[in-house]
C-alpha atoms as a PDB file:
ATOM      1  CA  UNK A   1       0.000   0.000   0.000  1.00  0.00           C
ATOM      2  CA  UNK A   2       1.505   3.060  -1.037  1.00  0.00           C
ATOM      3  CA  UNK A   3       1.030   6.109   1.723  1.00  0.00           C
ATOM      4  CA  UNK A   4       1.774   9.934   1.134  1.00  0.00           C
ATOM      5  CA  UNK A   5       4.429  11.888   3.379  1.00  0.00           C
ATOM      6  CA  UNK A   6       5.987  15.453   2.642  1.00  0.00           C
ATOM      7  CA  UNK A   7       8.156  15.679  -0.162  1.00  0.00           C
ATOM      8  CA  UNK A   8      10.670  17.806   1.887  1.00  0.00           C
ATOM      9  CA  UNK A   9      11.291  14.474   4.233  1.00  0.00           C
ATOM     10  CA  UNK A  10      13.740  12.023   3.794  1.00  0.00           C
ATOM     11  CA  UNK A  11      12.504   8.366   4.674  1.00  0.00           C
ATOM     12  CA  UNK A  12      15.024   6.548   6.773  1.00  0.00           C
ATOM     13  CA  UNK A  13      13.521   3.681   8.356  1.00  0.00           C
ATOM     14  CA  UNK A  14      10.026   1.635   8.027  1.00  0.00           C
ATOM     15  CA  UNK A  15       8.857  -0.710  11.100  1.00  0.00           C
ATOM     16  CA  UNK A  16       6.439  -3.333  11.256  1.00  0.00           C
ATOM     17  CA  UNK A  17       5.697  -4.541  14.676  1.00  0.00           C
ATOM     18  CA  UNK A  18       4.275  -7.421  16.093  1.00  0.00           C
ATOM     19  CA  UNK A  19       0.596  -6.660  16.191  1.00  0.00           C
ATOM     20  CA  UNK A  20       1.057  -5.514  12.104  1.00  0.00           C
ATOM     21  CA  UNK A  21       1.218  -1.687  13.084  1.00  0.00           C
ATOM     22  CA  UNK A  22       3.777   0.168  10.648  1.00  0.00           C
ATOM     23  CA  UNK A  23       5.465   3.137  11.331  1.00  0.00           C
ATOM     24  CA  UNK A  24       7.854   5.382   8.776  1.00  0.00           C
ATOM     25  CA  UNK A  25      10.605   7.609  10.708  1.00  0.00           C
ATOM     26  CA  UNK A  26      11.452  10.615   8.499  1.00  0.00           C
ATOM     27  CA  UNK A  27      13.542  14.007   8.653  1.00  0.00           C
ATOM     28  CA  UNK A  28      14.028  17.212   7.033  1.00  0.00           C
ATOM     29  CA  UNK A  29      16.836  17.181   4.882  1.00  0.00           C
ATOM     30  CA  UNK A  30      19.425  18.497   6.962  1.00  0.00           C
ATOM     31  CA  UNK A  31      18.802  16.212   9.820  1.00  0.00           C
ATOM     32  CA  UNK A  32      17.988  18.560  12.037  1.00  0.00           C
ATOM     33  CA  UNK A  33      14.300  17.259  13.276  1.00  0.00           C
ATOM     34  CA  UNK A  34      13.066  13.562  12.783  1.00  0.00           C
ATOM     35  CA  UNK A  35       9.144  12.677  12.405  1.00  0.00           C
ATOM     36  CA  UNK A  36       7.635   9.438  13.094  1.00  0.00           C
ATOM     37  CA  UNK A  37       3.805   8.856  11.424  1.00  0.00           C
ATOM     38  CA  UNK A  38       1.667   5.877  11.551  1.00  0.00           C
ATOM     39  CA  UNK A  39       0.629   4.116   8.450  1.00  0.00           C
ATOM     40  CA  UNK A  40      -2.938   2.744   8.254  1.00  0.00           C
ATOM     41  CA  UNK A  41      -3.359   0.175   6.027  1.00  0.00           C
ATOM     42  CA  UNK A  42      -5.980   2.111   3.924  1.00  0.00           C
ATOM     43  CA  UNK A  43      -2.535   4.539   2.959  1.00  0.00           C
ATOM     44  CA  UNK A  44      -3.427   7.474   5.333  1.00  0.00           C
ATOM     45  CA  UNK A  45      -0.542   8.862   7.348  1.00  0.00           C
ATOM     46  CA  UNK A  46      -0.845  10.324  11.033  1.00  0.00           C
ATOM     47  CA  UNK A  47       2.426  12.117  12.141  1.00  0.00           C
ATOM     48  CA  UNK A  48       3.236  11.059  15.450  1.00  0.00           C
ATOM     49  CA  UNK A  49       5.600  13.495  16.976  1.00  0.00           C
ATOM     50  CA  UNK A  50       8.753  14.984  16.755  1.00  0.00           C
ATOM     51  CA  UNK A  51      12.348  14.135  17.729  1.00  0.00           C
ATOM     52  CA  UNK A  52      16.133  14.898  17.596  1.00  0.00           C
ATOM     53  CA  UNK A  53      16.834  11.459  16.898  1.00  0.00           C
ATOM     54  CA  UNK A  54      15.043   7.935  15.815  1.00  0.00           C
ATOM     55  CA  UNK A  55      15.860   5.668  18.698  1.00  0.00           C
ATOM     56  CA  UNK A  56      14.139   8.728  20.674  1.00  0.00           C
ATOM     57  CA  UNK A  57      10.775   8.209  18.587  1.00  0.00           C
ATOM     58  CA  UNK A  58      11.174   4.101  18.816  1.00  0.00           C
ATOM     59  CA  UNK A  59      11.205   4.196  22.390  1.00  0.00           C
ATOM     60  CA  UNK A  60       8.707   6.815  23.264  1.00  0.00           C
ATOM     61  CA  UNK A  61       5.766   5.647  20.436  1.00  0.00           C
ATOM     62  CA  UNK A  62       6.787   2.380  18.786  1.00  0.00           C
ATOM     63  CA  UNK A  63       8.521   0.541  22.655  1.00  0.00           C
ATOM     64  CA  UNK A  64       5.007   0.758  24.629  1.00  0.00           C
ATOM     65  CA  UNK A  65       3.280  -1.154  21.844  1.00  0.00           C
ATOM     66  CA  UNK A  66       5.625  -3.600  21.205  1.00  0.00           C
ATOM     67  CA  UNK A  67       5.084  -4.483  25.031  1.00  0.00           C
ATOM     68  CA  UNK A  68       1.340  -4.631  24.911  1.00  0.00           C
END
Protein backbone atom coordinates (compact mmCIF):
# COMPACT_ATOMS: atom_id res chain seq x y z
CA UNK A 1 0.00 0.00 0.00
CA UNK A 2 1.50 3.06 -1.04
CA UNK A 3 1.03 6.11 1.72
CA UNK A 4 1.77 9.93 1.13
CA UNK A 5 4.43 11.89 3.38
CA UNK A 6 5.99 15.45 2.64
CA UNK A 7 8.16 15.68 -0.16
CA UNK A 8 10.67 17.81 1.89
CA UNK A 9 11.29 14.47 4.23
CA UNK A 10 13.74 12.02 3.79
CA UNK A 11 12.50 8.37 4.67
CA UNK A 12 15.02 6.55 6.77
CA UNK A 13 13.52 3.68 8.36
CA UNK A 14 10.03 1.63 8.03
CA UNK A 15 8.86 -0.71 11.10
CA UNK A 16 6.44 -3.33 11.26
CA UNK A 17 5.70 -4.54 14.68
CA UNK A 18 4.28 -7.42 16.09
CA UNK A 19 0.60 -6.66 16.19
CA UNK A 20 1.06 -5.51 12.10
CA UNK A 21 1.22 -1.69 13.08
CA UNK A 22 3.78 0.17 10.65
CA UNK A 23 5.47 3.14 11.33
CA UNK A 24 7.85 5.38 8.78
CA UNK A 25 10.60 7.61 10.71
CA UNK A 26 11.45 10.62 8.50
CA UNK A 27 13.54 14.01 8.65
CA UNK A 28 14.03 17.21 7.03
CA UNK A 29 16.84 17.18 4.88
CA UNK A 30 19.42 18.50 6.96
CA UNK A 31 18.80 16.21 9.82
CA UNK A 32 17.99 18.56 12.04
CA UNK A 33 14.30 17.26 13.28
CA UNK A 34 13.07 13.56 12.78
CA UNK A 35 9.14 12.68 12.40
CA UNK A 36 7.63 9.44 13.09
CA UNK A 37 3.81 8.86 11.42
CA UNK A 38 1.67 5.88 11.55
CA UNK A 39 0.63 4.12 8.45
CA UNK A 40 -2.94 2.74 8.25
CA UNK A 41 -3.36 0.18 6.03
CA UNK A 42 -5.98 2.11 3.92
CA UNK A 43 -2.53 4.54 2.96
CA UNK A 44 -3.43 7.47 5.33
CA UNK A 45 -0.54 8.86 7.35
CA UNK A 46 -0.84 10.32 11.03
CA UNK A 47 2.43 12.12 12.14
CA UNK A 48 3.24 11.06 15.45
CA UNK A 49 5.60 13.50 16.98
CA UNK A 50 8.75 14.98 16.76
CA UNK A 51 12.35 14.13 17.73
CA UNK A 52 16.13 14.90 17.60
CA UNK A 53 16.83 11.46 16.90
CA UNK A 54 15.04 7.93 15.82
CA UNK A 55 15.86 5.67 18.70
CA UNK A 56 14.14 8.73 20.67
CA UNK A 57 10.77 8.21 18.59
CA UNK A 58 11.17 4.10 18.82
CA UNK A 59 11.20 4.20 22.39
CA UNK A 60 8.71 6.81 23.26
CA UNK A 61 5.77 5.65 20.44
CA UNK A 62 6.79 2.38 18.79
CA UNK A 63 8.52 0.54 22.66
CA UNK A 64 5.01 0.76 24.63
CA UNK A 65 3.28 -1.15 21.84
CA UNK A 66 5.62 -3.60 21.20
CA UNK A 67 5.08 -4.48 25.03
CA UNK A 68 1.34 -4.63 24.91
Amino acid sequence: MMYSLPANEIVWEEITTETRRRFVITSDRRRESYYIYRIYDDGRTERLGKGKNPPELERKYINPIRRA
